[in-house]
C-alpha atoms as a PDB file:
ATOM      1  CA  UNK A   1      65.621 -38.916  67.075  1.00  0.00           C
ATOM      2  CA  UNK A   2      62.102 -38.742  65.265  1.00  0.00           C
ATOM      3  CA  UNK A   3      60.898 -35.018  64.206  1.00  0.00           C
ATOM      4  CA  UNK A   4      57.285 -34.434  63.014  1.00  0.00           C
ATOM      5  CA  UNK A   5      56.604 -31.551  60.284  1.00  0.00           C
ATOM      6  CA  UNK A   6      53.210 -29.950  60.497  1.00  0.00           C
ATOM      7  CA  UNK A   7      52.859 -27.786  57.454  1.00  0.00           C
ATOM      8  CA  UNK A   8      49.215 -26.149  56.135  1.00  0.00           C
ATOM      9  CA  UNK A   9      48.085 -25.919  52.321  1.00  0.00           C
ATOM     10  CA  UNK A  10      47.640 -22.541  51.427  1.00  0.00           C
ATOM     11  CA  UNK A  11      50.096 -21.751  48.707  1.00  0.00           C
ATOM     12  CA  UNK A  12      53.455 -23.919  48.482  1.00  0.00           C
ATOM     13  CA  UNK A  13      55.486 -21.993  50.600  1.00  0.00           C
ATOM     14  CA  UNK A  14      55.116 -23.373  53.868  1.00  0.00           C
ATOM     15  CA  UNK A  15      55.108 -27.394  52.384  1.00  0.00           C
ATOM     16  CA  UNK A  16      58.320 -26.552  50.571  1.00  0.00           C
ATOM     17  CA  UNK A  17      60.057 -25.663  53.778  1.00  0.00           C
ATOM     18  CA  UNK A  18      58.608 -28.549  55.586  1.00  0.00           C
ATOM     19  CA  UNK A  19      60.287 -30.634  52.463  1.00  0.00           C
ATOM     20  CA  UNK A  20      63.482 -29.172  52.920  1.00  0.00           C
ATOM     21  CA  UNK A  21      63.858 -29.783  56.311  1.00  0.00           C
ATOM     22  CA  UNK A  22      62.554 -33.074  56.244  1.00  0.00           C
ATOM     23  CA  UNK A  23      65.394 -33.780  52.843  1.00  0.00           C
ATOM     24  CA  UNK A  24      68.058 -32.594  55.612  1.00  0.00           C
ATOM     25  CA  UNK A  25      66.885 -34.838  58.169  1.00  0.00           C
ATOM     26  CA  UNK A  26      66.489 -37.811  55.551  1.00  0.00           C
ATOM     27  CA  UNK A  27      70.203 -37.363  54.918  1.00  0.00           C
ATOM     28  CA  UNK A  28      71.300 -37.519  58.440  1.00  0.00           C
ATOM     29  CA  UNK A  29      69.412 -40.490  59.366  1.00  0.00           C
ATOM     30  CA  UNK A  30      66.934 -38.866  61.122  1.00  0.00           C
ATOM     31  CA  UNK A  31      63.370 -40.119  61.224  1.00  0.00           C
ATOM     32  CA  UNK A  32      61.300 -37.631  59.841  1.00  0.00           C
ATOM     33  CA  UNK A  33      57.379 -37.437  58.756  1.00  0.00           C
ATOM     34  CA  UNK A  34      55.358 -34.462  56.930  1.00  0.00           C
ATOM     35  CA  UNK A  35      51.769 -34.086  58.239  1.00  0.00           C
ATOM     36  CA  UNK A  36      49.431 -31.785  56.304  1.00  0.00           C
ATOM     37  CA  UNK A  37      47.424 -30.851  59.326  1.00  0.00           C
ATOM     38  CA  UNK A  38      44.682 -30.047  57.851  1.00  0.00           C
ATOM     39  CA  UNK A  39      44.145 -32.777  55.343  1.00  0.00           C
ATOM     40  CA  UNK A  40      44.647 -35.460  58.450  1.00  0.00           C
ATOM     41  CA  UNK A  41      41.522 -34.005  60.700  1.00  0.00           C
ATOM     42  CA  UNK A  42      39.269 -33.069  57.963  1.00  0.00           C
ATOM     43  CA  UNK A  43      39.759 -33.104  54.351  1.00  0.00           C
ATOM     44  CA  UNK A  44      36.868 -30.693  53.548  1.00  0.00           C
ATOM     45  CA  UNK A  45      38.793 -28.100  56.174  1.00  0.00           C
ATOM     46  CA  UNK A  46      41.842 -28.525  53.959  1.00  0.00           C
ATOM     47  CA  UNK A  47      40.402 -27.800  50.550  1.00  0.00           C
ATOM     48  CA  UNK A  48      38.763 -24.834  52.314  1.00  0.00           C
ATOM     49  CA  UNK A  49      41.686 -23.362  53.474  1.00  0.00           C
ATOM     50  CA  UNK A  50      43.276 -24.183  50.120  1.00  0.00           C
ATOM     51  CA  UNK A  51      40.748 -22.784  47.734  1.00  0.00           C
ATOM     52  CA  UNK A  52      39.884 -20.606  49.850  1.00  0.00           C
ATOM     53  CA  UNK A  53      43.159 -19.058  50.261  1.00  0.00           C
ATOM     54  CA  UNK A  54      43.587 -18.759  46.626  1.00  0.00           C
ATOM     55  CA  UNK A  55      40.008 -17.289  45.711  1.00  0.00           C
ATOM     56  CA  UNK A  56      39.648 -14.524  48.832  1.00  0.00           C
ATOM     57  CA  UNK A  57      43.414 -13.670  48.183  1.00  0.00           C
ATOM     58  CA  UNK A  58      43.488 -13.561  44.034  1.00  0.00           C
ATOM     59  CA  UNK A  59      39.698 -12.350  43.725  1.00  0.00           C
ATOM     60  CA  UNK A  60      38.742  -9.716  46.718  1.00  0.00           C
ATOM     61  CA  UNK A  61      42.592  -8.068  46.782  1.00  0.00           C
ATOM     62  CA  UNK A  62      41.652  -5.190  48.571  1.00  0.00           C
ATOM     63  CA  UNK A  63      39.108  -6.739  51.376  1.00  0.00           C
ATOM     64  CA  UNK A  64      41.523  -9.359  52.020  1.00  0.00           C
ATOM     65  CA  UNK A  65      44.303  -7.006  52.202  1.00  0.00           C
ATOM     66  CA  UNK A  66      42.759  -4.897  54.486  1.00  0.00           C
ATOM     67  CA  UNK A  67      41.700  -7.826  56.815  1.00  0.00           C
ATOM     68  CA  UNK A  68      45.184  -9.135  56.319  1.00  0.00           C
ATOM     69  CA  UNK A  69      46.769  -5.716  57.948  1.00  0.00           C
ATOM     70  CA  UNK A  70      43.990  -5.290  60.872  1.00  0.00           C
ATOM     71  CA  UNK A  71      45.425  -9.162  62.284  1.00  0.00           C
ATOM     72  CA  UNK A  72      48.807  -8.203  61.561  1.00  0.00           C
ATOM     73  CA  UNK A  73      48.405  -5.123  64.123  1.00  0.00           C
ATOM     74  CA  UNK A  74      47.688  -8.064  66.792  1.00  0.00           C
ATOM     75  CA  UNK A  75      50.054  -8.557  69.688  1.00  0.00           C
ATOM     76  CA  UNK A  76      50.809 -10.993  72.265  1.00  0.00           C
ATOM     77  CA  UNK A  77      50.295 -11.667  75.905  1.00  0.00           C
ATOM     78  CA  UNK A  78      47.081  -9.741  75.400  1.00  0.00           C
ATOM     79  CA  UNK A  79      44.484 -12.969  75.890  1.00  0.00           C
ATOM     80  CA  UNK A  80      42.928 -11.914  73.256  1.00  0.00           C
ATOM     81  CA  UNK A  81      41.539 -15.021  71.419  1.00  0.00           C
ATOM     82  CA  UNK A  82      40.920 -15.392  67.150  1.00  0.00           C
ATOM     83  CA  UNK A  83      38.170 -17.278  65.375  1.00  0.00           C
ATOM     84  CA  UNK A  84      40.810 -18.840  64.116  1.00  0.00           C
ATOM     85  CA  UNK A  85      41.897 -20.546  67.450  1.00  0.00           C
ATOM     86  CA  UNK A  86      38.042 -21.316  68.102  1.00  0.00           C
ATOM     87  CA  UNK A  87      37.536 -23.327  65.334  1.00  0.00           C
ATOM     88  CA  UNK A  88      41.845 -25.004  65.668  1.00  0.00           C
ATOM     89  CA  UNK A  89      40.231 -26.084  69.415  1.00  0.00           C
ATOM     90  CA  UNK A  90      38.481 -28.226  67.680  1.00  0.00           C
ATOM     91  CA  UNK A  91      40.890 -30.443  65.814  1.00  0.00           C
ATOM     92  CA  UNK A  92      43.211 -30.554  68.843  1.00  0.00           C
ATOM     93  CA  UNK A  93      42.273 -33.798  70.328  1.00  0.00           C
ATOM     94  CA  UNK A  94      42.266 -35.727  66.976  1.00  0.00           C
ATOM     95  CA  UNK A  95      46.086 -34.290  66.565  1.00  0.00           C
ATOM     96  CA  UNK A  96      47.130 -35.027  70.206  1.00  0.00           C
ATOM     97  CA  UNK A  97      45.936 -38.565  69.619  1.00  0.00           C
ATOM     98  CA  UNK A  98      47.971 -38.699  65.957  1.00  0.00           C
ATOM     99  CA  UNK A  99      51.166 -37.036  67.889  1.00  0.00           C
ATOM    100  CA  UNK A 100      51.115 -38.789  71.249  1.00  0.00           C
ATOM    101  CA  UNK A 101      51.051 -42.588  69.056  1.00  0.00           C
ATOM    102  CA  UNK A 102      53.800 -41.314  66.422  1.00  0.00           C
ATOM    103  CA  UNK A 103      55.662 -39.863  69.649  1.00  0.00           C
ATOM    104  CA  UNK A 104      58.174 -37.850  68.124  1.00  0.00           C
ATOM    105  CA  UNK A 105      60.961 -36.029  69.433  1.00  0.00           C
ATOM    106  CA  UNK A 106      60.100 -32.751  68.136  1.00  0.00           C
ATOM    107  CA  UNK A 107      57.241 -30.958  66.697  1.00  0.00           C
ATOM    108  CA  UNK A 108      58.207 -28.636  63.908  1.00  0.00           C
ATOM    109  CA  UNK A 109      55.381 -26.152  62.486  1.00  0.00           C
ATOM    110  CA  UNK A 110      55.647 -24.483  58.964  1.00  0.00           C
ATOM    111  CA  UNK A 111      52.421 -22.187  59.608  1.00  0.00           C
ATOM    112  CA  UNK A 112      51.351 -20.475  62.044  1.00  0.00           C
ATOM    113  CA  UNK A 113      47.631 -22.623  62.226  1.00  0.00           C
ATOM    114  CA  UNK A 114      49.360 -25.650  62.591  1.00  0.00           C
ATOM    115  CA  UNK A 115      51.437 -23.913  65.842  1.00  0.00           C
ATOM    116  CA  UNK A 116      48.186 -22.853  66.998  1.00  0.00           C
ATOM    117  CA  UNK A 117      46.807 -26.402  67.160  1.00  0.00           C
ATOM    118  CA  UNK A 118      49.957 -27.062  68.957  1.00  0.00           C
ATOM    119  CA  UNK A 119      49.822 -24.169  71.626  1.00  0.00           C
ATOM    120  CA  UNK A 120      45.901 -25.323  72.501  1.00  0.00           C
ATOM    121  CA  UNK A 121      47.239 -28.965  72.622  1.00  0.00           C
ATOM    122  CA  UNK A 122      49.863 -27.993  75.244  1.00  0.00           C
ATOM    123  CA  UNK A 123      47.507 -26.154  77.215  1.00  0.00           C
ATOM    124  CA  UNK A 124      45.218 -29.337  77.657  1.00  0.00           C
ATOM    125  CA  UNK A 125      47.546 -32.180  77.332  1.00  0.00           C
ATOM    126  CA  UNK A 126      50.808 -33.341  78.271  1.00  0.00           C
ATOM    127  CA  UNK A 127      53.398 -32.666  75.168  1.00  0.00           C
ATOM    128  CA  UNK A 128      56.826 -33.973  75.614  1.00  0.00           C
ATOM    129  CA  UNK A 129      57.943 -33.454  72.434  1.00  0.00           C
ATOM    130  CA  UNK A 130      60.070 -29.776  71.562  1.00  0.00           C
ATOM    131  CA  UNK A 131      58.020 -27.246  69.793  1.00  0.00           C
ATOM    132  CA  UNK A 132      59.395 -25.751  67.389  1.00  0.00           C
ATOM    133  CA  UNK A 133      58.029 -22.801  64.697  1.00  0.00           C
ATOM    134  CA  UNK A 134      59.582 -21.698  61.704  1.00  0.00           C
ATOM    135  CA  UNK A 135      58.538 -18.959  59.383  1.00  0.00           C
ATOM    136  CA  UNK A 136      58.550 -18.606  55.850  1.00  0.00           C
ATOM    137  CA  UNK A 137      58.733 -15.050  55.156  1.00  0.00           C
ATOM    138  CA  UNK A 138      60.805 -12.013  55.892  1.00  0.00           C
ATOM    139  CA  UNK A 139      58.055 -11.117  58.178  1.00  0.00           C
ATOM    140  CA  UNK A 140      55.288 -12.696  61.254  1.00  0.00           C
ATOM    141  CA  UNK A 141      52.662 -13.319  59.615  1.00  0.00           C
ATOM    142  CA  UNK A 142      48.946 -13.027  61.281  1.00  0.00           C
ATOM    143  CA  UNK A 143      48.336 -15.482  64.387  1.00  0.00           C
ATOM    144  CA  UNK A 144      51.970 -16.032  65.326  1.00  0.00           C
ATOM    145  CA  UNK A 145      50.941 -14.628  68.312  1.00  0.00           C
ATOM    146  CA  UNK A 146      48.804 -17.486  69.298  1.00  0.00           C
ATOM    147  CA  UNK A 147      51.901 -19.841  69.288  1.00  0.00           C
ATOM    148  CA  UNK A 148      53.434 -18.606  72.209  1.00  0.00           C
ATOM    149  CA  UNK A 149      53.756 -22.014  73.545  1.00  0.00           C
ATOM    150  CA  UNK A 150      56.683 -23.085  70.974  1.00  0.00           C
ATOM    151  CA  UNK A 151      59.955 -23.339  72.957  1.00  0.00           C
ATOM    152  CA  UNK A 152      61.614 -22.029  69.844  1.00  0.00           C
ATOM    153  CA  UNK A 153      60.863 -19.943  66.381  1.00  0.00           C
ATOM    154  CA  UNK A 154      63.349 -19.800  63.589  1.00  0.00           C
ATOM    155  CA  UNK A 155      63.275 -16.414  62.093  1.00  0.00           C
ATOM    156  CA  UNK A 156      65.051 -15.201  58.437  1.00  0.00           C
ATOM    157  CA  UNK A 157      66.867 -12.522  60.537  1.00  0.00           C
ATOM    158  CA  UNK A 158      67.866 -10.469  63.834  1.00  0.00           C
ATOM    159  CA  UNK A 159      66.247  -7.599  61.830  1.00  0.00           C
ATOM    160  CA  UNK A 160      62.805  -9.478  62.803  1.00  0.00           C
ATOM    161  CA  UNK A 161      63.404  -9.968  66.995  1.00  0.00           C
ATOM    162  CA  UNK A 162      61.625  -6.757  67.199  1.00  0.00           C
ATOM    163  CA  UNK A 163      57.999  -7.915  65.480  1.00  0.00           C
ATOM    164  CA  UNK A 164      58.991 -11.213  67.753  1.00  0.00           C
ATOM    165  CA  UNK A 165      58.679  -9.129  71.155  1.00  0.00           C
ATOM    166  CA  UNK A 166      55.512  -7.510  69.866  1.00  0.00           C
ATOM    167  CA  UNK A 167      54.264 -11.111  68.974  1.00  0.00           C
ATOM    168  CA  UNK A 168      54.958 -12.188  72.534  1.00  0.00           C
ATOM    169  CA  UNK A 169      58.275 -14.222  72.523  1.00  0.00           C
ATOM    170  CA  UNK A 170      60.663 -14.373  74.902  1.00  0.00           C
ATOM    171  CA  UNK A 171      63.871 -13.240  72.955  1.00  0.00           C
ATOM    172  CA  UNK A 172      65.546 -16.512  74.475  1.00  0.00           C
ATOM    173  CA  UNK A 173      63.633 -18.155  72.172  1.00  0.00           C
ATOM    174  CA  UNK A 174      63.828 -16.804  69.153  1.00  0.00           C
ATOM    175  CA  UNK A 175      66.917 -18.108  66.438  1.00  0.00           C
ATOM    176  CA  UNK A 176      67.428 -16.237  63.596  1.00  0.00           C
ATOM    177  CA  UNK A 177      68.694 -19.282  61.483  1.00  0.00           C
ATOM    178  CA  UNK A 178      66.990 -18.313  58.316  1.00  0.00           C
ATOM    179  CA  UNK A 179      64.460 -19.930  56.143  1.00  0.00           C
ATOM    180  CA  UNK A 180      65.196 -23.670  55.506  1.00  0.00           C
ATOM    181  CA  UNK A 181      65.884 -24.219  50.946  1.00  0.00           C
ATOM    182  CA  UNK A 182      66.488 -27.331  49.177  1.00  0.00           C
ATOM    183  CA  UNK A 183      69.782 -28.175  49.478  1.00  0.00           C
ATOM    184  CA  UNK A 184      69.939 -28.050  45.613  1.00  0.00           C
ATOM    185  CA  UNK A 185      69.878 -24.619  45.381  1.00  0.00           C
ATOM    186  CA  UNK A 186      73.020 -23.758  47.163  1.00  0.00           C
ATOM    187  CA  UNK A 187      74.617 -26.026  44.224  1.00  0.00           C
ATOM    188  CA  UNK A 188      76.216 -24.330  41.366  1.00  0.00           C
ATOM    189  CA  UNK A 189      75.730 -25.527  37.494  1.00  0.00           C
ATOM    190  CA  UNK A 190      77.659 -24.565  34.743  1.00  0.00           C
ATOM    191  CA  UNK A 191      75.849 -21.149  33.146  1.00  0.00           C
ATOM    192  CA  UNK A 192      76.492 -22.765  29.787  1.00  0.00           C
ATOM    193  CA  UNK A 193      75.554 -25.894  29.737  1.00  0.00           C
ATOM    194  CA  UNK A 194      71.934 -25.292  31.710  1.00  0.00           C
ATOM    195  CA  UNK A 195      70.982 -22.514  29.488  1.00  0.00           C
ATOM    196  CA  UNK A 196      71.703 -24.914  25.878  1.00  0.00           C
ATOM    197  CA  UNK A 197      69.405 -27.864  28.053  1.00  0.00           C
ATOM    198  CA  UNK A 198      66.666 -25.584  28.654  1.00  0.00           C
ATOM    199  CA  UNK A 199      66.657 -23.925  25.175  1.00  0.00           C
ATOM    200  CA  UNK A 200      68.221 -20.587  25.782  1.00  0.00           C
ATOM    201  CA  UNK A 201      70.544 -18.986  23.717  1.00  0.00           C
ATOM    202  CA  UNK A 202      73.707 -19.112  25.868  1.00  0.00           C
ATOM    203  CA  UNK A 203      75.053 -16.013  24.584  1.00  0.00           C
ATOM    204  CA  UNK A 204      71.734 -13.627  25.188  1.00  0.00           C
ATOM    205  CA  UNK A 205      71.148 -11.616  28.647  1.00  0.00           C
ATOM    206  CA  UNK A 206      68.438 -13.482  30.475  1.00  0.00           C
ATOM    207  CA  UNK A 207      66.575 -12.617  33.585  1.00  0.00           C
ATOM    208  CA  UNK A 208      64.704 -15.054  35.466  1.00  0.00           C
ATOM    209  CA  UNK A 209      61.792 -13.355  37.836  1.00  0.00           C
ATOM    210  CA  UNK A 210      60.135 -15.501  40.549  1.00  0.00           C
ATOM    211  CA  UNK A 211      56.892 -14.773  42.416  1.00  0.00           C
ATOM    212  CA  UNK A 212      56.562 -17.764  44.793  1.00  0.00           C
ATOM    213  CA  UNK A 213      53.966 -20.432  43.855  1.00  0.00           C
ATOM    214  CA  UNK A 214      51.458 -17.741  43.447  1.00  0.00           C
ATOM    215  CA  UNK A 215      52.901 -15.650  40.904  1.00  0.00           C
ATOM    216  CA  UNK A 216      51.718 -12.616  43.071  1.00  0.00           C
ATOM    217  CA  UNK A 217      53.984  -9.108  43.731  1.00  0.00           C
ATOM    218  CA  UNK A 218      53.326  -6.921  40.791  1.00  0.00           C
ATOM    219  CA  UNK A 219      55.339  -9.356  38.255  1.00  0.00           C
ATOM    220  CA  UNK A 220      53.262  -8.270  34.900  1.00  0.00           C
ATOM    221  CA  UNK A 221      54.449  -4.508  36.176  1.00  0.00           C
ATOM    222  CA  UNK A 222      57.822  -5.946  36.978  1.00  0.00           C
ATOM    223  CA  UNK A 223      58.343  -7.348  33.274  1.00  0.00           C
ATOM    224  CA  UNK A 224      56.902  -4.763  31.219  1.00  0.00           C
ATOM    225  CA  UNK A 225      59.122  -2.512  33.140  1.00  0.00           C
ATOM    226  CA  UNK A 226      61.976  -4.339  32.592  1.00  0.00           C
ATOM    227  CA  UNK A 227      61.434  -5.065  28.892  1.00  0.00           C
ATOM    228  CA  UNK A 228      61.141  -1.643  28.105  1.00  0.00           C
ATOM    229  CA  UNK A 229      64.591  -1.352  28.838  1.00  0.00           C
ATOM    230  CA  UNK A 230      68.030  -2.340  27.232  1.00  0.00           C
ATOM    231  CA  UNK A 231      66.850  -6.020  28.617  1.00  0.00           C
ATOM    232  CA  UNK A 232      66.847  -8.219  24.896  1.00  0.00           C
ATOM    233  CA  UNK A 233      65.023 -11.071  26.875  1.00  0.00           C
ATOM    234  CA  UNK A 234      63.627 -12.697  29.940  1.00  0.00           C
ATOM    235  CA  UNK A 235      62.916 -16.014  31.032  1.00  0.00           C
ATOM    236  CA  UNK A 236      59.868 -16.270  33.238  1.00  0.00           C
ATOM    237  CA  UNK A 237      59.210 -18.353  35.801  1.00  0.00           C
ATOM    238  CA  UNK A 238      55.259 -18.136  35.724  1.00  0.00           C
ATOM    239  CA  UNK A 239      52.237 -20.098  37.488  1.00  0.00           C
ATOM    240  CA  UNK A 240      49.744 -19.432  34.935  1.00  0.00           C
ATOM    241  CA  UNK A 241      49.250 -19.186  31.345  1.00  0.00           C
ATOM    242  CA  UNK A 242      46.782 -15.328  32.164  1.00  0.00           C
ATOM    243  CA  UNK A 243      50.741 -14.186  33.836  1.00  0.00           C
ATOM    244  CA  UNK A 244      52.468 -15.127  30.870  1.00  0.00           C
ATOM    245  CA  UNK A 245      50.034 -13.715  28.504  1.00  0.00           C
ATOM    246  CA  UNK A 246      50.065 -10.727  30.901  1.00  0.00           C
ATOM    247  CA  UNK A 247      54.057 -10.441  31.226  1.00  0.00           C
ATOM    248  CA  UNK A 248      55.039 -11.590  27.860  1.00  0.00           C
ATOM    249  CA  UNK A 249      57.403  -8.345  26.658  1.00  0.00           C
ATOM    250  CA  UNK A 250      56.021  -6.624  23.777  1.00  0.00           C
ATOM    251  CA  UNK A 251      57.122  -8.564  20.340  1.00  0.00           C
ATOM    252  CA  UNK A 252      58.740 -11.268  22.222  1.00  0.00           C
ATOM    253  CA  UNK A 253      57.183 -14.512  23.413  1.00  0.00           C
ATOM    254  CA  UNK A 254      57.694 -15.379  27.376  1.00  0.00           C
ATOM    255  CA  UNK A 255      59.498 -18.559  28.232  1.00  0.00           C
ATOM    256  CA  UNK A 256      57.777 -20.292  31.051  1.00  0.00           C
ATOM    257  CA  UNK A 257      59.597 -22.763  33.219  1.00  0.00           C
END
């Protein structure tokens, strides 16, 4: 069997999962390639997207939130088209070229751009292989509902088969398997002995608080909440040194990781 993971740069979620999965299929003998689709057709696309992502959604909050809810109102089966899938059109015969010579098995997407390359690819060529989306949040994001061609998506939960009929899927095809994690972290350590090899004091109360690889969700709120509280520390898990100056508890210095 030979699996191909499209994933898209904008954060680290979606190439995490596509690094999981592809760690699973490594270790089932399974042949198994990552393609950042983006950086493949056009390199100055993918540091767009990429900086881009990070600037609109870290600088203009509230103009990019706002956009962000009007496309998640967006439904399926009504052939309504995006700029989005304009622009994807483009790339699709560079991709069908890269696909139909690696000839995989199955087509696995990470974000919902790279299954919109896909679903304009089936609609103008022959694909043999399965397709296959998978999200990476407890929710559809924006343009999932231009992926329609996917003969599955993995959802986190049942609770989501709901947004999945407004998207447009069939409810054959949607699994709720969850969302795909390093192996490592279903591994347990000793408490102990990790805390004295990172440098915490083994006996203390210790929180650690995660915002993804953006650091976003009100965590500077979060901490200061928390260590105004009987909390006596926190270790923080932070993506930038502004965060940690930002979330360090009054009197106390933060512990990044």
């Amino acid at each position: 069997m030979k699996v191909l993971i499209m994933s898209v740069t904008a954060g680290e979620g979606h190439n995490s999962t596509a690094r999981a999965m592809k760690s699973y299929f490594d270790a089932h003998g399974t042949e198994c390639s990552i393609l950042d689709t983006y950086r493949y057709v056009s390199p100055a696309v993918a540091k767009l997207i990429s900086e881009g992502y990070l600037l609109v959604s870290d600088k203009v909050k509230v103009a990019f939130g706002a956009g962000y809810r009007m496309a998640e109102k967006r439904r399926g089966g009504t052939g309504e088209k995006s700029a989005a899938r304009l622009v994807n059109t483009l790339f699709s015969d560079d991709l069908y070229d890269y696909i139909d010579g690696y000839a995989p098995d199955a087509v696995i997407f990470t974000h919902p751009f790279a299954g919109m390359i896909m679903d304009i690819m089936c609609q103008r060529h022959t694909v043999r292989a399965k397709l296959i989306g998978v999200l990476t949040d407890f929710v559809f994001h924006p343009y999932w509902e231009e992926c329609l061609m996917c003969d599955y998506v993995i959802t986190p939960s049942p609770m989501l088969n709901y947004q999945a009929k407004q998207k447009g899927f069939d409810e054959k095809s949607v699994l709720a398997l969850g969302i795909p994690i390093n192996e490592k972290f279903s591994r347990s350590q000793p408490k102990r002995e990790m805390r004295v090899k990172h440098g915490l004091d083994p006996a203390m109360k210790t929180i650690l608080i995660m915002g993804g690889s953006m650091g976003y969700g009100h965590m500077a709120k979060t901490v200061r909440e928390g260590s105004a509280s009987a909390i006596t520390a926190s270790a923080m898990c932070l993506p930038t040194s502004s965060l940690k100056t930002a979330c360090s508890p009054p009197g106390a210095a933060g512990r990044s990781a």
